[in-house]
C-alpha atoms as a PDB file:
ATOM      1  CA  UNK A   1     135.716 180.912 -63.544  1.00  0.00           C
ATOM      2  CA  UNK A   2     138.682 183.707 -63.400  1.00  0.00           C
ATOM      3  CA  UNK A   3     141.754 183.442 -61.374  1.00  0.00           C
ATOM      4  CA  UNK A   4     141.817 184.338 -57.499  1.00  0.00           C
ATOM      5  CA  UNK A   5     143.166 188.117 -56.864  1.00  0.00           C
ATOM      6  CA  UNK A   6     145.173 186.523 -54.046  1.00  0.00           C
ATOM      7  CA  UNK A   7     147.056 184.071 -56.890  1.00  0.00           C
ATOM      8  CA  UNK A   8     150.845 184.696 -56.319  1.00  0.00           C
ATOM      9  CA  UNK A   9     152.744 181.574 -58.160  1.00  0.00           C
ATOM     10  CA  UNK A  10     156.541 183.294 -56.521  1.00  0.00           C
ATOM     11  CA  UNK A  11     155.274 182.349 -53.066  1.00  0.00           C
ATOM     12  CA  UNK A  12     154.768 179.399 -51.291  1.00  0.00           C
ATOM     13  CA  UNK A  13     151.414 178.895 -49.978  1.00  0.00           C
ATOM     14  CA  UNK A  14     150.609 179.082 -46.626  1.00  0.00           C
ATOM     15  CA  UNK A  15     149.595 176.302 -44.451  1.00  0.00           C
ATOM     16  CA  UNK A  16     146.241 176.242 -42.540  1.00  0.00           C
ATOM     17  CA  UNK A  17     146.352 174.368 -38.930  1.00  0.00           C
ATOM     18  CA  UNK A  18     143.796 171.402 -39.069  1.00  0.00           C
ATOM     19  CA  UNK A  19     141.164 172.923 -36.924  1.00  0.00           C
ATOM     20  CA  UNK A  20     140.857 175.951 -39.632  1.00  0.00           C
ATOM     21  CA  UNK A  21     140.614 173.232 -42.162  1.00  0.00           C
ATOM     22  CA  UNK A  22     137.915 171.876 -40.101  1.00  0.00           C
ATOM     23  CA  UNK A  23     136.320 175.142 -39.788  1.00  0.00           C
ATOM     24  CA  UNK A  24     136.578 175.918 -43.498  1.00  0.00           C
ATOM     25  CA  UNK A  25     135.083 172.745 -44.254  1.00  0.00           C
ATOM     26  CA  UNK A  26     131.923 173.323 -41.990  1.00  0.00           C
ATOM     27  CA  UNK A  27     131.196 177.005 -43.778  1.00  0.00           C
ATOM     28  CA  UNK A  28     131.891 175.305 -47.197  1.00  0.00           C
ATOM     29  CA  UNK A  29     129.248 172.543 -46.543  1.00  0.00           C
ATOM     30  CA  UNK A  30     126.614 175.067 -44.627  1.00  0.00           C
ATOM     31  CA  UNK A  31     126.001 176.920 -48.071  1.00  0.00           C
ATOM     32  CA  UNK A  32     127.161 173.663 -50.265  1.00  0.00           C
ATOM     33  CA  UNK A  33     123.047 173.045 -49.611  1.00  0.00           C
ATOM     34  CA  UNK A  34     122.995 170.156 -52.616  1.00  0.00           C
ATOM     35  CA  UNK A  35     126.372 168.246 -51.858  1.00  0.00           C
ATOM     36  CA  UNK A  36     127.622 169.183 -55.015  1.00  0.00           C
ATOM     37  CA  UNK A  37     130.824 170.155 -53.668  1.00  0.00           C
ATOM     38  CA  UNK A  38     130.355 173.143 -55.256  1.00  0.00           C
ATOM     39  CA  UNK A  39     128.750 176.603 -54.295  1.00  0.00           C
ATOM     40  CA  UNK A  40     126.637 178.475 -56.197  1.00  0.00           C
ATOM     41  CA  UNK A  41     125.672 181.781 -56.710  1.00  0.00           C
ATOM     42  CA  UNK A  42     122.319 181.551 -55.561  1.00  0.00           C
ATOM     43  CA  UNK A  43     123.348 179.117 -52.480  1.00  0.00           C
ATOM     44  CA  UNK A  44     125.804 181.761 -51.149  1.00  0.00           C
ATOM     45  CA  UNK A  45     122.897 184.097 -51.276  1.00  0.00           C
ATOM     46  CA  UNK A  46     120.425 181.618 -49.890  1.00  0.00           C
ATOM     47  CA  UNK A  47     123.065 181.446 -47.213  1.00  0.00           C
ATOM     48  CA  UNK A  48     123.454 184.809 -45.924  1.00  0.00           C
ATOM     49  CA  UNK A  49     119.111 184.991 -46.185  1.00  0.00           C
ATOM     50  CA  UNK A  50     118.658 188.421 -45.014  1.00  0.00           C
ATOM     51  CA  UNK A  51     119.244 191.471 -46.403  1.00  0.00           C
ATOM     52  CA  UNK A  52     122.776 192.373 -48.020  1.00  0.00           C
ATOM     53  CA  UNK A  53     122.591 188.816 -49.127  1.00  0.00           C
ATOM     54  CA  UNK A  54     123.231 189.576 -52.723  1.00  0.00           C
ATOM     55  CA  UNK A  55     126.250 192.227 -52.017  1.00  0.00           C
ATOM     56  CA  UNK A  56     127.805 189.781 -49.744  1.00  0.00           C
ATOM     57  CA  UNK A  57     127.797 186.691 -51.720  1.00  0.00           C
ATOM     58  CA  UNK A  58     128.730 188.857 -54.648  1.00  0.00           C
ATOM     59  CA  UNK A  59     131.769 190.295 -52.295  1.00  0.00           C
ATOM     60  CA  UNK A  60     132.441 186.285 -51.471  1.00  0.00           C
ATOM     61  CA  UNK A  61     132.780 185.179 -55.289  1.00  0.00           C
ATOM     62  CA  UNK A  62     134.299 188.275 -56.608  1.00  0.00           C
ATOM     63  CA  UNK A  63     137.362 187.402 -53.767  1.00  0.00           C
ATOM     64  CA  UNK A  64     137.473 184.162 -53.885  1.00  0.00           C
ATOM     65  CA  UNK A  65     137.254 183.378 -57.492  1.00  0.00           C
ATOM     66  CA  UNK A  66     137.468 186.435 -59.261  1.00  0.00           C
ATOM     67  CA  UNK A  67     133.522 186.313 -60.866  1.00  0.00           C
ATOM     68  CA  UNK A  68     130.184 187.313 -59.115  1.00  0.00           C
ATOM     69  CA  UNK A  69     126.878 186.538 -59.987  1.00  0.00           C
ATOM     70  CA  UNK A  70     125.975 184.576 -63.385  1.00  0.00           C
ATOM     71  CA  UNK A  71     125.211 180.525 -63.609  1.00  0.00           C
ATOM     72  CA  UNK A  72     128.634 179.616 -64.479  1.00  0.00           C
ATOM     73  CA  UNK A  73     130.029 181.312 -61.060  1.00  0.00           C
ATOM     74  CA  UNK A  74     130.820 178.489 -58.659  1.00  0.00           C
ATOM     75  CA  UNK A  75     133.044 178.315 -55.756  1.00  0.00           C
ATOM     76  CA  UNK A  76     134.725 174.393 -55.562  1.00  0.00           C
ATOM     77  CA  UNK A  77     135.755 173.274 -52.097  1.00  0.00           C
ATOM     78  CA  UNK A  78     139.872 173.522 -53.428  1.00  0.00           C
ATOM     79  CA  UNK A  79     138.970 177.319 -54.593  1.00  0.00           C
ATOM     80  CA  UNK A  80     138.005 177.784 -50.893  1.00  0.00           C
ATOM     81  CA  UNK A  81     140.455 176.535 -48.881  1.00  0.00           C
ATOM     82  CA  UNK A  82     143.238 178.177 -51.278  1.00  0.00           C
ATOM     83  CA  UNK A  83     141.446 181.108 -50.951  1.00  0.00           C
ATOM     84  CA  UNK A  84     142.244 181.377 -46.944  1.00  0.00           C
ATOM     85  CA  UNK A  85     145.816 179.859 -47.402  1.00  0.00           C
ATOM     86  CA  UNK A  86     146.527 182.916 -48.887  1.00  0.00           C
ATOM     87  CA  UNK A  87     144.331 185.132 -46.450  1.00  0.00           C
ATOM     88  CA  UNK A  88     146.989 183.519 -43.938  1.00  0.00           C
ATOM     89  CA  UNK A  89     149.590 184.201 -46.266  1.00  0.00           C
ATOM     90  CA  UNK A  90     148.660 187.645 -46.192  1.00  0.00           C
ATOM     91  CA  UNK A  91     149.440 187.674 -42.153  1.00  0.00           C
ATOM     92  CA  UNK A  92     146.017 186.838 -41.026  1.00  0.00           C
ATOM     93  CA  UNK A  93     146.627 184.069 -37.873  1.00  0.00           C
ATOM     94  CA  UNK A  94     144.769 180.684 -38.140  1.00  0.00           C
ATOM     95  CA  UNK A  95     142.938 182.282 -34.994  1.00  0.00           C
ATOM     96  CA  UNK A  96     141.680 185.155 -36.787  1.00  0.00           C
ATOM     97  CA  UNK A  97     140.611 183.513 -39.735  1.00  0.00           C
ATOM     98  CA  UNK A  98     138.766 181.413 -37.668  1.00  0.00           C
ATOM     99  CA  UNK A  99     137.256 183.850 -35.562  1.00  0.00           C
ATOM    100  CA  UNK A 100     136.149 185.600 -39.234  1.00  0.00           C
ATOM    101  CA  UNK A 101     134.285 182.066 -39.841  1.00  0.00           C
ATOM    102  CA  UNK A 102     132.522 181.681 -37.513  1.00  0.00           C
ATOM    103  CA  UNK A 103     131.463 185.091 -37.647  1.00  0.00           C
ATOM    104  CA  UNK A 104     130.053 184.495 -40.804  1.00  0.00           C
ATOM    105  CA  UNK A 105     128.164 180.973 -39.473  1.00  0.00           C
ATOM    106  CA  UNK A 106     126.550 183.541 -37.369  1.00  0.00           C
ATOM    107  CA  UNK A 107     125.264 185.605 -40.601  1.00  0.00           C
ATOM    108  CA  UNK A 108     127.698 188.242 -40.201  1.00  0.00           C
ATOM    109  CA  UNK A 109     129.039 190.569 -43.610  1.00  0.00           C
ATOM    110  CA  UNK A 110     131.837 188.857 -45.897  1.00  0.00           C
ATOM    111  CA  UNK A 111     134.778 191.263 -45.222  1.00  0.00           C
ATOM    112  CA  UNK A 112     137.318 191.931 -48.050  1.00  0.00           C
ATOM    113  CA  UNK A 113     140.025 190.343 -47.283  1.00  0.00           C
ATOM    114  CA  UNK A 114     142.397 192.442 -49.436  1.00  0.00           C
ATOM    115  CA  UNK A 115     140.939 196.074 -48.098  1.00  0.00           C
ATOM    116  CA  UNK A 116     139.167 194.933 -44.979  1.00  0.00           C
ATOM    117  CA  UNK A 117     135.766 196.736 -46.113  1.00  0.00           C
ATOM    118  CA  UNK A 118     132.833 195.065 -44.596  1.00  0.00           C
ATOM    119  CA  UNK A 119     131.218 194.422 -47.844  1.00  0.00           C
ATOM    120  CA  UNK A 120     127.288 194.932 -47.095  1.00  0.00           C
ATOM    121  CA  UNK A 121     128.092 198.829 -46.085  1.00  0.00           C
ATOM    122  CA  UNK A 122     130.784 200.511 -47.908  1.00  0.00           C
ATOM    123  CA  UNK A 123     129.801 204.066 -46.274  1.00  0.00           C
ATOM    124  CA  UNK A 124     130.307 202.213 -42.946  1.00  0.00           C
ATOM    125  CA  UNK A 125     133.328 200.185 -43.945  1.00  0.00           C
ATOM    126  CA  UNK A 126     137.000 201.069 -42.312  1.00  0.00           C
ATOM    127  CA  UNK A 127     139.652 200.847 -45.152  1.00  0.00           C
ATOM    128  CA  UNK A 128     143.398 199.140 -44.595  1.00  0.00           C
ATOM    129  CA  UNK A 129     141.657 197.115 -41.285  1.00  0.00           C
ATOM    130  CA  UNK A 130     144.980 194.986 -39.438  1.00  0.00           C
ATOM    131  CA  UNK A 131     144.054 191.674 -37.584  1.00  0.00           C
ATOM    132  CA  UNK A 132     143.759 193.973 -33.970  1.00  0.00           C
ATOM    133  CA  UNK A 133     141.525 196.435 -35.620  1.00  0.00           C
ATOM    134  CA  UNK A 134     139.134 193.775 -36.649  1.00  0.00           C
ATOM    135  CA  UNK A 135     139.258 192.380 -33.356  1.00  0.00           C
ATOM    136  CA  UNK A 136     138.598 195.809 -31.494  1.00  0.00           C
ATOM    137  CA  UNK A 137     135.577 196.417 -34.132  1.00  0.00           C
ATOM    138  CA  UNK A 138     134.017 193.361 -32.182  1.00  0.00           C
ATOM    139  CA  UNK A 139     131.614 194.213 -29.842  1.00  0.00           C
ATOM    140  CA  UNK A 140     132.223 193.683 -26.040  1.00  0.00           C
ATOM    141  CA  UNK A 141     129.739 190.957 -24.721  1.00  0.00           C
ATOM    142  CA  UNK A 142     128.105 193.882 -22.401  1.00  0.00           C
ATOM    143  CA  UNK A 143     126.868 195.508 -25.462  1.00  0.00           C
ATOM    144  CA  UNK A 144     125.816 192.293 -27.049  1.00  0.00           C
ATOM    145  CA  UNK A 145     123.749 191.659 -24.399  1.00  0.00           C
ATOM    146  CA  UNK A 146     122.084 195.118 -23.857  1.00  0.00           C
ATOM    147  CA  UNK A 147     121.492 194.553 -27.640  1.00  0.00           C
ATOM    148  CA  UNK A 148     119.577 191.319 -26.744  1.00  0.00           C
ATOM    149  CA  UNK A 149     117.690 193.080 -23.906  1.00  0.00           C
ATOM    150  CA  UNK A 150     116.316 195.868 -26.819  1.00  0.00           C
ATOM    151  CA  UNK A 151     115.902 193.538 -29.130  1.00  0.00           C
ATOM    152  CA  UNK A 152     113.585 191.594 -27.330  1.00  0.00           C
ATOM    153  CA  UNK A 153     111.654 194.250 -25.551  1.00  0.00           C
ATOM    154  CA  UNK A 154     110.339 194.802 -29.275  1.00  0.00           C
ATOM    155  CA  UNK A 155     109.487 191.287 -30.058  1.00  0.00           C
ATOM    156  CA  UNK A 156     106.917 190.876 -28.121  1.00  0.00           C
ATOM    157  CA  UNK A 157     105.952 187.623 -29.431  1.00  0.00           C
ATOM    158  CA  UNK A 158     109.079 185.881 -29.243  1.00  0.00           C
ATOM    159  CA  UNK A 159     109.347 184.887 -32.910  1.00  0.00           C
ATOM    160  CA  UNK A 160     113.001 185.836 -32.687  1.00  0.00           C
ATOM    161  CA  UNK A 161     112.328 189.057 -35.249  1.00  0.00           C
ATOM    162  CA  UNK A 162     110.583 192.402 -35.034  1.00  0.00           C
ATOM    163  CA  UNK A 163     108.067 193.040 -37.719  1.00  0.00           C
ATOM    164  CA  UNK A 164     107.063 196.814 -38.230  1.00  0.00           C
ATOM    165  CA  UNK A 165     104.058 196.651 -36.153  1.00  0.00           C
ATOM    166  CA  UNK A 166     105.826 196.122 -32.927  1.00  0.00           C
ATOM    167  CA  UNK A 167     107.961 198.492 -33.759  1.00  0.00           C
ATOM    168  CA  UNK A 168     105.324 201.042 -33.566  1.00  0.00           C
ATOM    169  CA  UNK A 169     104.059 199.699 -30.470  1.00  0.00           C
ATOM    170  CA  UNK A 170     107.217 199.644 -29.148  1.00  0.00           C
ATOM    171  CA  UNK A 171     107.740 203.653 -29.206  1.00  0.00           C
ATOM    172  CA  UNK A 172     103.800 203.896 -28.601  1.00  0.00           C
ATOM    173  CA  UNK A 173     103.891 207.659 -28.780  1.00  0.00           C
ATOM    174  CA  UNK A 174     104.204 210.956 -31.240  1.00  0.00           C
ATOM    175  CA  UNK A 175     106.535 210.358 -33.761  1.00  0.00           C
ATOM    176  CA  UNK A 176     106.152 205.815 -33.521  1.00  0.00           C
ATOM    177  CA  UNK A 177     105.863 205.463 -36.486  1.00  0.00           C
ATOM    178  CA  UNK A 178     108.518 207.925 -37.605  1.00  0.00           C
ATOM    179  CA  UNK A 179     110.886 206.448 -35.616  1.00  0.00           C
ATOM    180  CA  UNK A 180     109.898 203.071 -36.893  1.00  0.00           C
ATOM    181  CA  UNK A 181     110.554 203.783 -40.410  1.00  0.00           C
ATOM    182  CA  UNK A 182     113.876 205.148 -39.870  1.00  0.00           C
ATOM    183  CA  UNK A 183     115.058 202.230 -37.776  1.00  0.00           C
ATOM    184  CA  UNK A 184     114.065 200.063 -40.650  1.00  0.00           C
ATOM    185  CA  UNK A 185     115.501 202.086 -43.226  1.00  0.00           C
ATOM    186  CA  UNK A 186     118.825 202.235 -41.439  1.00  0.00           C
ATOM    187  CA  UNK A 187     119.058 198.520 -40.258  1.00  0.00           C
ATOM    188  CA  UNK A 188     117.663 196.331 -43.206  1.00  0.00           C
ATOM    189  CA  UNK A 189     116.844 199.355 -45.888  1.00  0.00           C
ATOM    190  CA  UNK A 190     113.376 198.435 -46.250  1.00  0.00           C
ATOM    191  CA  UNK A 191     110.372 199.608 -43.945  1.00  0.00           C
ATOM    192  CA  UNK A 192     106.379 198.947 -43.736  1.00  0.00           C
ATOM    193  CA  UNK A 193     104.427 195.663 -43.355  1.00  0.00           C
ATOM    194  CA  UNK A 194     106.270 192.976 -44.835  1.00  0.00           C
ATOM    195  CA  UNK A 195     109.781 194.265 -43.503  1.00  0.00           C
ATOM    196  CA  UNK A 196     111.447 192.158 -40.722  1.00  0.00           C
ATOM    197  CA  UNK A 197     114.436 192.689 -38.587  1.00  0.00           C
ATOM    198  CA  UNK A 198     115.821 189.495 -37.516  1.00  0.00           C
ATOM    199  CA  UNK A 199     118.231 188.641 -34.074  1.00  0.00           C
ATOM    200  CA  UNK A 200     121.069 188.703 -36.852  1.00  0.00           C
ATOM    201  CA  UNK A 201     120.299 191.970 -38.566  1.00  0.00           C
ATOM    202  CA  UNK A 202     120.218 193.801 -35.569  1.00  0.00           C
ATOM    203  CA  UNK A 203     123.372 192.437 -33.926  1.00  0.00           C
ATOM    204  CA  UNK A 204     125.275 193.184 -37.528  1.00  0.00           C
ATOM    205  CA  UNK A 205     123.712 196.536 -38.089  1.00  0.00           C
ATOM    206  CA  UNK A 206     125.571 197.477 -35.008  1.00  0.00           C
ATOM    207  CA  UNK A 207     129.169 196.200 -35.630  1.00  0.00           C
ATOM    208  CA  UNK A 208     128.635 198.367 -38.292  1.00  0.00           C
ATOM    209  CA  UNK A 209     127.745 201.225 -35.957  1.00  0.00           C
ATOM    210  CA  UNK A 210     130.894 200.692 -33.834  1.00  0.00           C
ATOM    211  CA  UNK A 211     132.887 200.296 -37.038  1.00  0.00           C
ATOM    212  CA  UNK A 212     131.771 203.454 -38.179  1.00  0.00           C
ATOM    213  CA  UNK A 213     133.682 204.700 -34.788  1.00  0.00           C
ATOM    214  CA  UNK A 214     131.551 204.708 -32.068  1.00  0.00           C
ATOM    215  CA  UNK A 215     132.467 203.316 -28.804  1.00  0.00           C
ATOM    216  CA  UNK A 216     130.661 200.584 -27.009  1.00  0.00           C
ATOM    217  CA  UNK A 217     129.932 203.133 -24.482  1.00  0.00           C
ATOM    218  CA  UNK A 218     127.821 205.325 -26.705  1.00  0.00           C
ATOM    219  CA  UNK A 219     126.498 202.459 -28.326  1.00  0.00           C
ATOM    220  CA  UNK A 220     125.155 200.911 -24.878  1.00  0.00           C
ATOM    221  CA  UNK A 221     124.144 204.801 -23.802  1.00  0.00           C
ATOM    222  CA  UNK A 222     122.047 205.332 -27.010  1.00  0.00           C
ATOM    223  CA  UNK A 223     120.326 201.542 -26.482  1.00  0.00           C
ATOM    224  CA  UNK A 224     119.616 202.446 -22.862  1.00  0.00           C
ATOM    225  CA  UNK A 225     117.876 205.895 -24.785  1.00  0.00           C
ATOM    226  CA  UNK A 226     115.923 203.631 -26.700  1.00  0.00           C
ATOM    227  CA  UNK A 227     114.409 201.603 -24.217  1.00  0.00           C
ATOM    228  CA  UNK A 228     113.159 204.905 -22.059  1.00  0.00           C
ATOM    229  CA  UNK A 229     111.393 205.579 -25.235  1.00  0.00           C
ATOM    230  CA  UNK A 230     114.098 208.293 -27.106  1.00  0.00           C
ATOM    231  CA  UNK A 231     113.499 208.812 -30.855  1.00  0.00           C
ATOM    232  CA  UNK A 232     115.771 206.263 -33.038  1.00  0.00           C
ATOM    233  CA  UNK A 233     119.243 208.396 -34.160  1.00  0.00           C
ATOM    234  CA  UNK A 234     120.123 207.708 -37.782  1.00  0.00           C
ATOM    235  CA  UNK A 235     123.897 206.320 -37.721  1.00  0.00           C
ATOM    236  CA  UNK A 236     124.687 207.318 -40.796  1.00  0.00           C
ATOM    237  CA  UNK A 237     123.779 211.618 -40.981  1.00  0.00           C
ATOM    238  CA  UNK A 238     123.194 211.731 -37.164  1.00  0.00           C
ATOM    239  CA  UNK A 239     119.626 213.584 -37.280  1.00  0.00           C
ATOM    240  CA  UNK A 240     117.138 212.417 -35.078  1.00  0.00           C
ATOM    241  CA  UNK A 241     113.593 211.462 -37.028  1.00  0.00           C
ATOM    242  CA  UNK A 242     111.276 212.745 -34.585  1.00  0.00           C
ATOM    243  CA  UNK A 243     113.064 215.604 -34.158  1.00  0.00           C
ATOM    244  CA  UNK A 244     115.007 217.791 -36.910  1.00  0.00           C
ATOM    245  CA  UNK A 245     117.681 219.680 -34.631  1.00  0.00           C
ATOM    246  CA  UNK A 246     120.487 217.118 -34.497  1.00  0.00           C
ATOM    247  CA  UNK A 247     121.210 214.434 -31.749  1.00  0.00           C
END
């Protein structure tokens, strides 16, 4: 496999506290599914499940180890943790790299270390992001949890995603369907009967939103619009579906 893009043989490498060893350790082995002590291409996308997997764990290799997808692309557990030696070398804290972890044991996008693009939307994706922009691109906890309130007003059968048939019943009016398709579309590109949104998808689509420099505010405004039954705004161009005049 190629070199890491972080490699810098001048400098000495950066030392990682023993909790974000830990951490690193608990990641590796979550998509390390065999115990091989390795990672492969097709665990790092069996990781992420959802959609974006591919770009993500293609973002993940291409960082870490300088090669993407192809069977001779593997990640070993000393590629890893050099890897985030020098993200902390870089002047990432040991609390913000774990803080990016976990984020990801929750299913959230790689981020590019080296540009801070959020790999799984490059339209979306801030460029030159410090350690306190990433943390203000977080979402406050009061959005988070109108975001839970939405999310399960649509899944009416608790199965912890929305399929596109509640989505229609969920708008239940002119334009349902309409407004179903475009949600889909925008939040796992993909729409009709066999599409899904899972809890994850819809949580990430929306750091993305509030990346893309919306407030929390607006974002909890435009969720409190949805559940009265407003047509679904697309993020990215702004035009309403049900509606062609803009929102």
């Amino acid at each position: 496999f190629g070199s890491r893009r972080y490699s810098d043989s001048t400098s000495a490498m950066a030392t990682l506290d023993e909790g974000t060893l830990t951490k690193l350790n608990e990641v590796f082995a979550k998509m390390d599914k065999d115990d091989s002590k390795m990672i492969d291409f097709e665990e790092a996308v069996s990781f992420w499940g959802k959609n974006f997997a591919k770009v993500n764990a293609k973002a993940m290799f291409t960082e870490v180890v300088n090669a993407s997808e192809g069977c001779n692309s593997v990640i070993r557990q000393g590629d890893w943790v050099s890897f985030w030696e020098q993200v902390k070398q870089h002047g990432y804290s040991d609390e913000s790299i774990c803080e990016e972890l976990e984020n990801i044991m929750n299913g959230e996008s790689w981020v590019d270390w080296l540009d801070g693009r959020n790999a799984s939307s490059t339209s979306m994706a801030p460029k030159d992001v410090t350690p306190a922009q990433r943390q203000a691109n977080r979402l406050q906890q009061a959005t988070v949890d109108k975001l839970n309130e939405v999310f399960s007003s649509m899944d009416k059968d608790g199965s912890d995603q929305i399929d596109f048939d509640e989505a229609v019943n969920f708008w239940g009016k002119n334009f349902a369907k309409v407004n179903a398709r475009a949600m889909f579309t925008e939040v796992v590109e993909a729409s009709g009967s066999g599409a899904v949104i899972r809890r994850h998808d819809w949580i990430e689509f929306w750091h993305q939103v509030k990346k893309h420099d919306y407030s929390d505010e607006q974002i909890i405004e435009e969720l409190d619009n949805i559940m009265n039954g407003e047509s679904w705004v697309d993020w990215l161009d702004e035009k309403t579906p049900g509606n062609t005049k803009p929102a």
